[in-house]
C-alpha atoms as a PDB file:
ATOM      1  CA  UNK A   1     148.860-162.650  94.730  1.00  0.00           C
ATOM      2  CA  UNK A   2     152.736-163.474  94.596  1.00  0.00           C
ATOM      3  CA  UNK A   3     153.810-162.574  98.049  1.00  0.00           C
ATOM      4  CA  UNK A   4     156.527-160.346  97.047  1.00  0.00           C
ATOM      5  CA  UNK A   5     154.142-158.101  94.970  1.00  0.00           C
ATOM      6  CA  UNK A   6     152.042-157.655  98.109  1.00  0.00           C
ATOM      7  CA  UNK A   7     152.397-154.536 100.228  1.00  0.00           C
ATOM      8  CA  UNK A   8     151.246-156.077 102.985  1.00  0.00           C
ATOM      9  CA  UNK A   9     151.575-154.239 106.193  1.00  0.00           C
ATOM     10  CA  UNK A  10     153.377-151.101 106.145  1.00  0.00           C
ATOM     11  CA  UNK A  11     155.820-149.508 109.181  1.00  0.00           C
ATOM     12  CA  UNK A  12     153.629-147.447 111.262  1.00  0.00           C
ATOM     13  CA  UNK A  13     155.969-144.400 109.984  1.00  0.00           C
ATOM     14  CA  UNK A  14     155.230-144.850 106.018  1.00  0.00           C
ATOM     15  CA  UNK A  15     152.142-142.857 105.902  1.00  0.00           C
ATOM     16  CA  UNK A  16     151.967-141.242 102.393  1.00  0.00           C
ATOM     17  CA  UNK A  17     152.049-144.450  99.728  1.00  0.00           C
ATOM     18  CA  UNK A  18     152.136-143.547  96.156  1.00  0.00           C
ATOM     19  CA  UNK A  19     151.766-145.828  93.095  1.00  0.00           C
ATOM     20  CA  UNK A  20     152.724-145.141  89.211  1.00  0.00           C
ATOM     21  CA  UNK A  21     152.623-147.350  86.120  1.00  0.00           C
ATOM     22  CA  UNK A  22     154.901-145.938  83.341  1.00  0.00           C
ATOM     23  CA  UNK A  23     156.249-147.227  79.844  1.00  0.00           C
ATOM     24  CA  UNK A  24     160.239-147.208  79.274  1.00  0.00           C
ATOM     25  CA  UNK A  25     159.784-143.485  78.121  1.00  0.00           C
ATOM     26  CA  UNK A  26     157.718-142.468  81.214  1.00  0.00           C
ATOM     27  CA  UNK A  27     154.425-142.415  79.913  1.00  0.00           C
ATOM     28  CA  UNK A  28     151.422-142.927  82.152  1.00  0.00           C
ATOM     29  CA  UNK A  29     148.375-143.407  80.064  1.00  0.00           C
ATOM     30  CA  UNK A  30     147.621-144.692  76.863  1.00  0.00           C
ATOM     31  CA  UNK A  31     144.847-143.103  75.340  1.00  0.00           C
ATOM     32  CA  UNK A  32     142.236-141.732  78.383  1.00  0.00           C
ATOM     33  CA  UNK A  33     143.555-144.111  80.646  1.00  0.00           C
ATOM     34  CA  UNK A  34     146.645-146.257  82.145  1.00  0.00           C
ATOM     35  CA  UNK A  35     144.494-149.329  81.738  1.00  0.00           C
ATOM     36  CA  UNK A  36     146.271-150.461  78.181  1.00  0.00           C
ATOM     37  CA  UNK A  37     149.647-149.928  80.213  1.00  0.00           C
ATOM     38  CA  UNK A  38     148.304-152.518  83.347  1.00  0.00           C
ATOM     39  CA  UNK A  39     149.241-155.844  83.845  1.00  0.00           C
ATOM     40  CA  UNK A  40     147.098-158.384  85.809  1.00  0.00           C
ATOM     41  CA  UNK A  41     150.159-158.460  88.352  1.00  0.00           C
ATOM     42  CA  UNK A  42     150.445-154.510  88.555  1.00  0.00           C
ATOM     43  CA  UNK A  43     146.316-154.111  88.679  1.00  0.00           C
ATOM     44  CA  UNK A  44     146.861-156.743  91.407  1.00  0.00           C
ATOM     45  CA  UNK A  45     149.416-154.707  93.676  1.00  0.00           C
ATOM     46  CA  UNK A  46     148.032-151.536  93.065  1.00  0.00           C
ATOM     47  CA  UNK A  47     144.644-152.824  94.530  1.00  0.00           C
ATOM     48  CA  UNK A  48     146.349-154.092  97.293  1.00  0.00           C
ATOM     49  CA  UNK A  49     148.398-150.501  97.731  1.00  0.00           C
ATOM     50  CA  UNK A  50     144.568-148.997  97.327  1.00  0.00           C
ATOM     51  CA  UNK A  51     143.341-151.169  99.846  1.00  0.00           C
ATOM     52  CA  UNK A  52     146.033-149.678 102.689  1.00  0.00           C
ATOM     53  CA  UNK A  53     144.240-145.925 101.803  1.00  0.00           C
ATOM     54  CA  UNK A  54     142.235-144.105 104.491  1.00  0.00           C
ATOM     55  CA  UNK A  55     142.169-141.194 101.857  1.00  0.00           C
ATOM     56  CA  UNK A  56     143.186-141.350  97.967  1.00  0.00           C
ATOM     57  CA  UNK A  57     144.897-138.031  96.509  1.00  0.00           C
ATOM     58  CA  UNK A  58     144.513-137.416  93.259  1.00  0.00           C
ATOM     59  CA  UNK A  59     144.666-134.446  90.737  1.00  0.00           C
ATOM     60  CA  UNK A  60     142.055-133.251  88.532  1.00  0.00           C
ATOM     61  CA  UNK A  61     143.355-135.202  85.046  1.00  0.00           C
ATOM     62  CA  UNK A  62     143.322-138.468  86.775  1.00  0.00           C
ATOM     63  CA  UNK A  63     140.026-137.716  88.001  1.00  0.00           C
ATOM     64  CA  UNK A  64     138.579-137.043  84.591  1.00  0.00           C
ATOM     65  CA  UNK A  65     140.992-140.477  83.495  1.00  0.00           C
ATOM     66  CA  UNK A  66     140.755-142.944  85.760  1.00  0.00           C
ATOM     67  CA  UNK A  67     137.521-144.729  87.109  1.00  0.00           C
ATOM     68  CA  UNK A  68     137.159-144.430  91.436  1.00  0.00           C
ATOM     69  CA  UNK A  69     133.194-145.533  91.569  1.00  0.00           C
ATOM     70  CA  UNK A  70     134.239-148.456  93.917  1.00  0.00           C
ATOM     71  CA  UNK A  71     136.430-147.106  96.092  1.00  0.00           C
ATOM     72  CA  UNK A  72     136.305-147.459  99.587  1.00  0.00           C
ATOM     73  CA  UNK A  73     138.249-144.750 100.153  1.00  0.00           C
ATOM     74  CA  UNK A  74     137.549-141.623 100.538  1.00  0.00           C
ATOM     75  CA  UNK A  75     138.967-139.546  97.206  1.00  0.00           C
ATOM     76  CA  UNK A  76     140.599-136.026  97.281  1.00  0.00           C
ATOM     77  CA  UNK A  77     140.698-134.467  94.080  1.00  0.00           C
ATOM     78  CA  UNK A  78     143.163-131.458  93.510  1.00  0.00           C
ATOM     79  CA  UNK A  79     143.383-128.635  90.842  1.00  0.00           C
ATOM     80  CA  UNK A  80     145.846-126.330  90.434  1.00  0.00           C
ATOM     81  CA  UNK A  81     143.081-123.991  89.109  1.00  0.00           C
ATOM     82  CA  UNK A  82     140.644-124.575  91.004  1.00  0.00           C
ATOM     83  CA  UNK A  83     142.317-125.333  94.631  1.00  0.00           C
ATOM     84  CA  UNK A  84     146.145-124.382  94.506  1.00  0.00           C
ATOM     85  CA  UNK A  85     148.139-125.944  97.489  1.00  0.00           C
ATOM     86  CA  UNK A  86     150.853-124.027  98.119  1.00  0.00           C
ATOM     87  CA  UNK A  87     152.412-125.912 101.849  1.00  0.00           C
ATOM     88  CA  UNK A  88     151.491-129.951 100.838  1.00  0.00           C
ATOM     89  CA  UNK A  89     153.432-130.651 103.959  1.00  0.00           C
ATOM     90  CA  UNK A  90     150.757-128.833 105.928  1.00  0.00           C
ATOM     91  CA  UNK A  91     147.608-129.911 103.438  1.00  0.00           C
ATOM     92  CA  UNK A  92     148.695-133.865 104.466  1.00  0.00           C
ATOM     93  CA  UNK A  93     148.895-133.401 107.805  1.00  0.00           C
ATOM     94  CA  UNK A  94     145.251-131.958 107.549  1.00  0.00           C
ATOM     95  CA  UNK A  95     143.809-134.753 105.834  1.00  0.00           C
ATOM     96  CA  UNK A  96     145.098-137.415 107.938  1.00  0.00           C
ATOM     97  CA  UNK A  97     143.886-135.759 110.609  1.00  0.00           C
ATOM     98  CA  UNK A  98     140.207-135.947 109.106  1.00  0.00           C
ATOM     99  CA  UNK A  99     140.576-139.348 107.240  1.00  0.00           C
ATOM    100  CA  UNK A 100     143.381-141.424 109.087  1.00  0.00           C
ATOM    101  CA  UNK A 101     147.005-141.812 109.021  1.00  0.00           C
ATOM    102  CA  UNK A 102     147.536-143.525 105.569  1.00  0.00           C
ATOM    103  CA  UNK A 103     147.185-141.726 102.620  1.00  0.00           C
ATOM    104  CA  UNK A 104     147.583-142.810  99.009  1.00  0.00           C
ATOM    105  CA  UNK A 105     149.079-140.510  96.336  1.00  0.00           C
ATOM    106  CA  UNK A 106     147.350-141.979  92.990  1.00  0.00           C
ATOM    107  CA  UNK A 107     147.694-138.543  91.357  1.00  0.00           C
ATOM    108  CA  UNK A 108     150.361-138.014  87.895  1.00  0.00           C
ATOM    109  CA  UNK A 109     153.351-136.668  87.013  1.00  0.00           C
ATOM    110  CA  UNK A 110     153.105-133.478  88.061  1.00  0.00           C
ATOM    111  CA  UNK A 111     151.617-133.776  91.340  1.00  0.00           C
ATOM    112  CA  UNK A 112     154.154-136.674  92.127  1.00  0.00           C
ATOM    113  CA  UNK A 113     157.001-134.876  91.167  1.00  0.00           C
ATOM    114  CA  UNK A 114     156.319-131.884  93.295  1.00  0.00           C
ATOM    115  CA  UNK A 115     155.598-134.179  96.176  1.00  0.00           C
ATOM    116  CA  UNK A 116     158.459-136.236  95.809  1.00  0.00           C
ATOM    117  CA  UNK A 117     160.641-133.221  95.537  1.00  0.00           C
ATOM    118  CA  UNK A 118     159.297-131.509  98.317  1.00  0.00           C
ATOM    119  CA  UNK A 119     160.102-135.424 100.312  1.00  0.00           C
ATOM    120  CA  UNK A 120     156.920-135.975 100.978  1.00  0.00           C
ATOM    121  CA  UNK A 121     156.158-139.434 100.151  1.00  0.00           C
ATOM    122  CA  UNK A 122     157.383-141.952 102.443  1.00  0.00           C
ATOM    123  CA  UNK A 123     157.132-144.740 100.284  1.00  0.00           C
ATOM    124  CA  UNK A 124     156.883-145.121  96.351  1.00  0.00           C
ATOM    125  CA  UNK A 125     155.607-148.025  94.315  1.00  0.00           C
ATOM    126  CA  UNK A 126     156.768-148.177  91.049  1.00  0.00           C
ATOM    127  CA  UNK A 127     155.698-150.138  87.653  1.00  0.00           C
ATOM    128  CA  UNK A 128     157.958-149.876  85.300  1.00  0.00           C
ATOM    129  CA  UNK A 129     156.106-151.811  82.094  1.00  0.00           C
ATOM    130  CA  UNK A 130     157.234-153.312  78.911  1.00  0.00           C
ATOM    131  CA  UNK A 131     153.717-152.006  77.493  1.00  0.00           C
ATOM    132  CA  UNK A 132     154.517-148.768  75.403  1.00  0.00           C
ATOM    133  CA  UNK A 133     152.119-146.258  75.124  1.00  0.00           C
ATOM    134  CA  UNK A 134     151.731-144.765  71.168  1.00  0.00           C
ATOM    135  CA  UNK A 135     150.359-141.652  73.145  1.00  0.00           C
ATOM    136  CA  UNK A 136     152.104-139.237  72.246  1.00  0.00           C
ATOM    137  CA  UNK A 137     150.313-136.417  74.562  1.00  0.00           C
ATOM    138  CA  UNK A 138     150.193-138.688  77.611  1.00  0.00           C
ATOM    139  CA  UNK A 139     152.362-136.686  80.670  1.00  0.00           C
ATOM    140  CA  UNK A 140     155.302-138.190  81.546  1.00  0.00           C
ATOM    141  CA  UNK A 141     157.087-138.975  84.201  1.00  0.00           C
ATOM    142  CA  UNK A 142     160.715-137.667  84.987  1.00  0.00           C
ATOM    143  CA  UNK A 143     162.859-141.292  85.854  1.00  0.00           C
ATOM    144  CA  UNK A 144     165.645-139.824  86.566  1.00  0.00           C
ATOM    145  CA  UNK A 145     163.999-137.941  89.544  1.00  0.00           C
ATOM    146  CA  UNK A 146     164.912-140.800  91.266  1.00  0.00           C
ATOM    147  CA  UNK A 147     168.200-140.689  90.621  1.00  0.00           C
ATOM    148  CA  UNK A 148     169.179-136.951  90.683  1.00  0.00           C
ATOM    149  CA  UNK A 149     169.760-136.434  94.494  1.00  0.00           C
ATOM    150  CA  UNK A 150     166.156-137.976  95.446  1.00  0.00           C
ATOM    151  CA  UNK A 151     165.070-137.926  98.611  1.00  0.00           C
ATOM    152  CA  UNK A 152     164.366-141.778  97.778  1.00  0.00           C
ATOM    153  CA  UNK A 153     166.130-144.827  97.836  1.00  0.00           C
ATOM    154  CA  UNK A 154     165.265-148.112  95.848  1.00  0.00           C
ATOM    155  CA  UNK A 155     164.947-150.644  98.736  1.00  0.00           C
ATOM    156  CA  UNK A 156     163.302-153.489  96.701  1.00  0.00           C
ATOM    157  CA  UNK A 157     163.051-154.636  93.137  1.00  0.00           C
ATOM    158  CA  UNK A 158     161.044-157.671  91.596  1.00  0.00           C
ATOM    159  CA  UNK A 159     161.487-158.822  87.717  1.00  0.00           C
ATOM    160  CA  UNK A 160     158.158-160.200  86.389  1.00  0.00           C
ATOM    161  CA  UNK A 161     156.751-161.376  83.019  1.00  0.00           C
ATOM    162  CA  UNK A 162     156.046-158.165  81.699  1.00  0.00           C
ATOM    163  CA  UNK A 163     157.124-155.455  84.305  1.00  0.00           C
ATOM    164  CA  UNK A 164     159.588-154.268  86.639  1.00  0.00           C
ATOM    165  CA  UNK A 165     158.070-153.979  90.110  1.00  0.00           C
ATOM    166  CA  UNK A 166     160.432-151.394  92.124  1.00  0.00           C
ATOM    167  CA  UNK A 167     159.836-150.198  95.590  1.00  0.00           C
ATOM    168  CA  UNK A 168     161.497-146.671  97.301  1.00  0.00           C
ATOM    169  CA  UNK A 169     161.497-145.319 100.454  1.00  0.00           C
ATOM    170  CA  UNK A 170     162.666-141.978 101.813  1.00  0.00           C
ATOM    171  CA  UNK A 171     165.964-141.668 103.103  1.00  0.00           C
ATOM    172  CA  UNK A 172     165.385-140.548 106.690  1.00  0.00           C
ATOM    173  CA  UNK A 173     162.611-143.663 107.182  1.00  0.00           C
ATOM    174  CA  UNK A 174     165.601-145.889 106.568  1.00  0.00           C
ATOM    175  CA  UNK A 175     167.356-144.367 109.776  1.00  0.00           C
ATOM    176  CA  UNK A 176     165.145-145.229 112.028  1.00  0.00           C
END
């Protein structure tokens, strides 16, 4: 792997990771799944980012989307249905007490969002592809969450052949 795609080890302090793969209007998926919207280099980090997880977090339509029969991991699947969260501040804390101090947001839009605006996530790993999606239903992701008075801060950017590989971190981890 090109070293500058790799993770590699993280600051004791980043603790919740997340990863996304969008197209230039935000889409996630293609189709069922992201796969169409993967490069070999973003497949590649995102492994690497999986790799890092004591405990995956996902929601329910990337459960039902996305394939996690070989993960070492263990995987938390969420429903706003079925198991509404209403403090994820509090929920976190809880799992890293029972699964270990790193967790891994793989979850979509929604999910993100509301953790990211709550400044939750530590550290966020970006894939913005050249890919489109023709899905037309596929959620979305808001870009300019990032932007709008984020808790986050882009602290690293890398141009490859078919994707832009950004990097953000939360505000108050950069103060310390």
């Amino acid at each position: 792997m090109n070293p500058s795609l790799d993770p590699g080890p993280l600051p004791a302090e980043v603790k919740v990771i997340s990863s996304l793969l969008v197209d230039p209007n935000g889409r996630v998926r293609d189709g069922v799944t992201s796969r169409p919207l993967s490069s070999e280099d973003d497949r590649r980090r995102f492994l690497a980012l999986r790799a890092l997880a004591d405990c995956i977090v996902i929601g329910r339509k990337t459960w039902e989307s996305e394939s996690y029969a070989k993960t070492r991991a263990p995987v938390v699947v969420y429903s706003r249905k079925t198991h509404p969260i209403t403090r994820w501040d509090l929920e976190l804390e809880r799992l890293m007490r029972e699964y270990g101090p790193r967790i891994v947001i793989e979850a979509g839009p929604d999910l993100l969002e509301q953790l990211l605006k709550e400044g939750l996530v530590d550290r966020l790993y970006l894939t913005k592809t050249s890919r489109v999606s023709g899905d037309e239903s596929s959620p979305r992701f808001d870009l300019g969450l990032l932007d709008r008075g984020s808790a986050m801060v882009l602290i690293e950017s890398l141009q490859g052949p078919e994707d832009l590989f950004e990097v953000y971190q939360r505000k108050p981890l950069l103060q310390l």
